[in-house]
C-alpha atoms as a PDB file:
ATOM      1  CA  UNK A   1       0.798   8.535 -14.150  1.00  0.00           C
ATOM      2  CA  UNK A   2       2.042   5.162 -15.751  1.00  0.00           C
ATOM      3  CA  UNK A   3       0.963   2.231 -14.362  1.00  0.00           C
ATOM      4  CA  UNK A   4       5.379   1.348 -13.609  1.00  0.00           C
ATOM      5  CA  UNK A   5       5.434   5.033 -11.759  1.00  0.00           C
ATOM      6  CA  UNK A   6       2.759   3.727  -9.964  1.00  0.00           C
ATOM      7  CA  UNK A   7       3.746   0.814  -8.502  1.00  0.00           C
ATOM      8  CA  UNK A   8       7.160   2.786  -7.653  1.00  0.00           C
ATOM      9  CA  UNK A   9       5.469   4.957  -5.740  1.00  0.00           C
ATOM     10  CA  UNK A  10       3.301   2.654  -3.578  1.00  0.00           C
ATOM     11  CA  UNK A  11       6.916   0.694  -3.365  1.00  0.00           C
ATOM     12  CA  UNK A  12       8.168   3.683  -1.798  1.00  0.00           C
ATOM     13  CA  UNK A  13       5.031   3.926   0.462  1.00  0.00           C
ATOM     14  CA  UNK A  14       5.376   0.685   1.560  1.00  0.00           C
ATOM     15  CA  UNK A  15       9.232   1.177   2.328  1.00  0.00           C
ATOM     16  CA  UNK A  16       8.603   4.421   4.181  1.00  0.00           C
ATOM     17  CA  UNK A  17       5.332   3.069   6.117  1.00  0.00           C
ATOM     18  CA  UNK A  18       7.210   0.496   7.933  1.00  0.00           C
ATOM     19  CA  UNK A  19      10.080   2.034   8.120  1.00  0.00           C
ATOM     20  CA  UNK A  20       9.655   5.813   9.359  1.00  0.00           C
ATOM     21  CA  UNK A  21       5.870   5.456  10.869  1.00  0.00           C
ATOM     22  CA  UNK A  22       5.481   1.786  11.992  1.00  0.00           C
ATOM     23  CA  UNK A  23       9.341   1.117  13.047  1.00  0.00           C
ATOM     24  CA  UNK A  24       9.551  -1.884  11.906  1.00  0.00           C
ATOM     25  CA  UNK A  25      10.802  -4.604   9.258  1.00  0.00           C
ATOM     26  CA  UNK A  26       9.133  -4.586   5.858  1.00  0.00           C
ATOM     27  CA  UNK A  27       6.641  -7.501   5.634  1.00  0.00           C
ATOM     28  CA  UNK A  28       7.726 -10.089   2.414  1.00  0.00           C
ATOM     29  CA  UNK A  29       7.398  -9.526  -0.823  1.00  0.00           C
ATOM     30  CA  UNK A  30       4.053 -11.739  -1.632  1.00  0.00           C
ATOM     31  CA  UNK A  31       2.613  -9.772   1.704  1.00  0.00           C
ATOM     32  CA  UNK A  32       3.577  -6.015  -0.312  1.00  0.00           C
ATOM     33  CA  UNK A  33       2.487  -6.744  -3.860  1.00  0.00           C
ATOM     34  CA  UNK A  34      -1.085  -7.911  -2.193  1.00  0.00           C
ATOM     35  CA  UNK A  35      -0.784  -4.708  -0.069  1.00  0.00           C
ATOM     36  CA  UNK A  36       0.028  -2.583  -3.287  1.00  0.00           C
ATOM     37  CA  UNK A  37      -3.177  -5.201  -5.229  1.00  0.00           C
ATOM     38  CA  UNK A  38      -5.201  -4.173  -2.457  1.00  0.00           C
ATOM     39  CA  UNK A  39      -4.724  -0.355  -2.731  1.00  0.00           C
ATOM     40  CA  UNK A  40      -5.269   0.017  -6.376  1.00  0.00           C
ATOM     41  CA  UNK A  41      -8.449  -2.336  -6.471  1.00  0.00           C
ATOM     42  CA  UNK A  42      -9.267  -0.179  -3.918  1.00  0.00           C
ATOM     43  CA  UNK A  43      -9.336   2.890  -5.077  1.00  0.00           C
ATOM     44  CA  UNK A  44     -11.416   5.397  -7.203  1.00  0.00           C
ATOM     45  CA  UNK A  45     -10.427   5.958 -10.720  1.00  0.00           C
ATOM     46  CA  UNK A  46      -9.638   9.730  -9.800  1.00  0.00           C
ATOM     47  CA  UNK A  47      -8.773   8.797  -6.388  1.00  0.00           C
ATOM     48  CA  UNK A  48      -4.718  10.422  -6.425  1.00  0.00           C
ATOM     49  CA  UNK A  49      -2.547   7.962  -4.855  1.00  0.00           C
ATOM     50  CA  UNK A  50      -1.211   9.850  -1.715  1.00  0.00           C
ATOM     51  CA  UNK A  51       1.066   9.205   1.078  1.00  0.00           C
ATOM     52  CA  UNK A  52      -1.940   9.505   3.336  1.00  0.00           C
ATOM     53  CA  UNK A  53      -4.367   7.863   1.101  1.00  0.00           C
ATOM     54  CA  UNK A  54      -2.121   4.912   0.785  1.00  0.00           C
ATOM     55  CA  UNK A  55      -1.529   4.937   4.648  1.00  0.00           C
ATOM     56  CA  UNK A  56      -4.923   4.554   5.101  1.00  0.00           C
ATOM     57  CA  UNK A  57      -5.394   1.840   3.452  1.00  0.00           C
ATOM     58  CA  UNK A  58      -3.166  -0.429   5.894  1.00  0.00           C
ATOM     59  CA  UNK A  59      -5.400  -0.868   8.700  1.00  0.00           C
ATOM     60  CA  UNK A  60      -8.446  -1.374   6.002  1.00  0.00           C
ATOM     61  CA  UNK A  61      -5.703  -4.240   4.640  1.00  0.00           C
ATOM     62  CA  UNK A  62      -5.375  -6.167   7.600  1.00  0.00           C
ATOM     63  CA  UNK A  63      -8.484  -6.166   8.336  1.00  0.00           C
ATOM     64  CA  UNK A  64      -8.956  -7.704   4.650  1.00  0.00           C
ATOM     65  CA  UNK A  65      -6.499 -10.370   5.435  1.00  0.00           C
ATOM     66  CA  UNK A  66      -8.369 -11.520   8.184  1.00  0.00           C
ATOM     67  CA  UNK A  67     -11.666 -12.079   6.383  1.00  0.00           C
ATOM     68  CA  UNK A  68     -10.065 -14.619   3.708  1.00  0.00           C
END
């Protein structure tokens, strides 16, 4: 997968996170492309980029945000 169908695809993630499972507002833009930064530093080179694997990154995320 491109490194563009990527980032479409954790876009959509985001977007369907907060809107179908959380209920809420989408954070802003400089708070999603750190989310989306977050995910792919996070992940293994063969790790697939999955709804659920991207889900659980969130709580992993905040918990990043309020170390720095």
């Amino acid at each position: 997968m491109t490194k563009e169908k990527e980032r479409l695809l954790l876009d959509d993630y985001w977007a369907k996170m907060f809107a179908l499972h959380i209920g809420c507002p989408c954070p802003n833009e400089i708070v999603k492309e750190k989310f989306i930064g977050f995910v792919l530093m996070n992940r293994k080179s063969d790790t697939q980029l999955t709804e659920e694997f991207v889900f659980n990154q969130l709580p992993r995320f905040i918990n990043y945000l309020a170390e720095i």
